[in-house]
Protein backbone atom coordinates (compact mmCIF):
# COMPACT_ATOMS: atom_id res chain seq x y z
CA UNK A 1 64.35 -10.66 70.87
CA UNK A 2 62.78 -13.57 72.83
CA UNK A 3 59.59 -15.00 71.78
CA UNK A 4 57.25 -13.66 74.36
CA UNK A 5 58.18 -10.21 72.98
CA UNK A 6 57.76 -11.31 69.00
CA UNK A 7 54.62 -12.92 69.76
CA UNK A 8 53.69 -9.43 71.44
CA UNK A 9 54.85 -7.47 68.25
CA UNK A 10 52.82 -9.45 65.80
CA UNK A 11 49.81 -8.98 67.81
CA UNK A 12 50.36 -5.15 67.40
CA UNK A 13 50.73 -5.36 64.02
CA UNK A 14 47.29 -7.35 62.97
CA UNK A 15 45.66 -4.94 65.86
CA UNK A 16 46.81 -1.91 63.52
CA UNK A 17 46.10 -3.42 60.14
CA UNK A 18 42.74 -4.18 61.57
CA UNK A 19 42.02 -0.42 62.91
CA UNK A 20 43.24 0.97 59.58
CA UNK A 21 41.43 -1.28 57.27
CA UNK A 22 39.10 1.20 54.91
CA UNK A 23 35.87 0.46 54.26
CA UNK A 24 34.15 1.38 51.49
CA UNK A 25 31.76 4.52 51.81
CA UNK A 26 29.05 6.16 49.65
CA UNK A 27 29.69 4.71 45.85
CA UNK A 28 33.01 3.07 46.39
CA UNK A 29 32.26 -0.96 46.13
CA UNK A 30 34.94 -4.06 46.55
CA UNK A 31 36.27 -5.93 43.88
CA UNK A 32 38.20 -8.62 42.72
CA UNK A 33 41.12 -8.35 39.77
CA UNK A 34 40.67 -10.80 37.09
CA UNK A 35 42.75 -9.95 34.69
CA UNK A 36 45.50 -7.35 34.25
CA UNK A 37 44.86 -5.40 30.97
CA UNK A 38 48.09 -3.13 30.38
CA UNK A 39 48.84 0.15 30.83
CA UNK A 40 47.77 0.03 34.43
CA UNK A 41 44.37 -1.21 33.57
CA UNK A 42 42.40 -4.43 34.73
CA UNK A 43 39.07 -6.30 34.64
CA UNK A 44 37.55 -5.92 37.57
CA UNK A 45 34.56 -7.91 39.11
CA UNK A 46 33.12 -5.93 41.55
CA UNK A 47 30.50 -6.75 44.98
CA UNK A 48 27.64 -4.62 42.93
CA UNK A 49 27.74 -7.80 40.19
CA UNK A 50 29.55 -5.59 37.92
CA UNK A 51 32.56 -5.98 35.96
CA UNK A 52 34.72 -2.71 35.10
CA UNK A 53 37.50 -1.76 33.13
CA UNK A 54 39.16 -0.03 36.24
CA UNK A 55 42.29 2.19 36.16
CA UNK A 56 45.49 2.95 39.08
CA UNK A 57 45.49 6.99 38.99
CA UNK A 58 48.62 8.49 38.49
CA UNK A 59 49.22 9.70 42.04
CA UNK A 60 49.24 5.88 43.03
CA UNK A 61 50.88 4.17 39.96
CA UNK A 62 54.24 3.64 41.55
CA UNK A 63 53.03 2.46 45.22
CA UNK A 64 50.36 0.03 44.40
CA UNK A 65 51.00 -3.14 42.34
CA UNK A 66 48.06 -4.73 41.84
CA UNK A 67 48.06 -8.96 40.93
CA UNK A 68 45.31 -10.93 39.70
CA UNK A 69 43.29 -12.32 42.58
CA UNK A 70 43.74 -9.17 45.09
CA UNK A 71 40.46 -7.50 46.61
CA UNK A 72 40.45 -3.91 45.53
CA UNK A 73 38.77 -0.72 46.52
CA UNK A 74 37.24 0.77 43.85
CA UNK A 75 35.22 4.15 42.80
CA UNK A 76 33.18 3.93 39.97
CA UNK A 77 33.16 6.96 37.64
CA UNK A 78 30.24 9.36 37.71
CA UNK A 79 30.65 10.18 34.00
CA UNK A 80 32.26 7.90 31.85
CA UNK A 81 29.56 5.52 32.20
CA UNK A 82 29.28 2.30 35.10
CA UNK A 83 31.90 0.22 33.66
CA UNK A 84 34.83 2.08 34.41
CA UNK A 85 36.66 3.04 37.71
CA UNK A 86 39.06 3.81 39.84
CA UNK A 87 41.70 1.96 42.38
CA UNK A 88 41.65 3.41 45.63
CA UNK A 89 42.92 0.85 47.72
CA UNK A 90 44.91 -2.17 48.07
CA UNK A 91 43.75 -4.76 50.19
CA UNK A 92 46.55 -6.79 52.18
CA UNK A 93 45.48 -10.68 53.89
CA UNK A 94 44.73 -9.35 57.13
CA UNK A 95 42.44 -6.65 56.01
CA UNK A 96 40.75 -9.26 53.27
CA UNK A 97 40.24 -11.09 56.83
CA UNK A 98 38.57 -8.42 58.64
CA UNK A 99 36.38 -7.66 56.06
CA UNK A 100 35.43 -11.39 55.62
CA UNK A 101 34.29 -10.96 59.63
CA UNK A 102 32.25 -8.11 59.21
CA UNK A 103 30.32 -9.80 56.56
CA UNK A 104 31.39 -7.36 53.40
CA UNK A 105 32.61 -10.34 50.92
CA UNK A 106 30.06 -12.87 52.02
CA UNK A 107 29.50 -13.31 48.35
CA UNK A 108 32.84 -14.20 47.01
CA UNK A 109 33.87 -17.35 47.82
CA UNK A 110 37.07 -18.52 49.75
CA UNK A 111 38.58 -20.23 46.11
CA UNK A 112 38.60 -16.79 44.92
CA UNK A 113 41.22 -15.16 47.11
């Protein structure tokens, strides 16, 4: 593969993970892991200036591994009160990226990530 043609292929790539980078819609917020509890359960601190005791759901449990320091998609639950939640969504470099362009984690710092 010559370079013109790798060059070409990692622009396709970061064009897709741009197109197919979620945003979050009605209650869902961003947030950052701070601290990985156990039982797939971490502290997060979330965009709303929250911090919840958020959990992976079993349908994800064995796809997403989740680190301290990663920017998160998160749901808050309607019942068990506002600090607890759900992972949705993983976010990878690129995506953190695009959202930093469109202005959603103007609050958290780049010393953060």
């Amino acid at each position: 593969m010559s370079k013109k043609e790798e060059v070409a292929q990692a622009q396709a790539m970061q064009e897709e993970e741009m197109r197919r980078t979620p945003i979050p819609r009605g209650r869902q917020v961003l947030g950052l892991c701070e601290q990985r509890v156990g039982g797939s359960r971490m502290k997060v601190r979330c965009m709303d200036g929250k911090n919840r005791i958020c959990r992976i759901p079993g349908r994800l449990k064995r796809k997403l591994w989740v680190r301290e320091g990663d920017i998160l998609l998160i749901e808050p639950w309607e019942l068990g009160g506002d600090g607890k939640g759900d992972v949705l969504f993983k976010y990878k470099l690129i995506q953190v990226d695009v959202l930093r362009r469109k202005g959603l984690l103007k609050e958290m710092t780049q010393e953060e990530f």
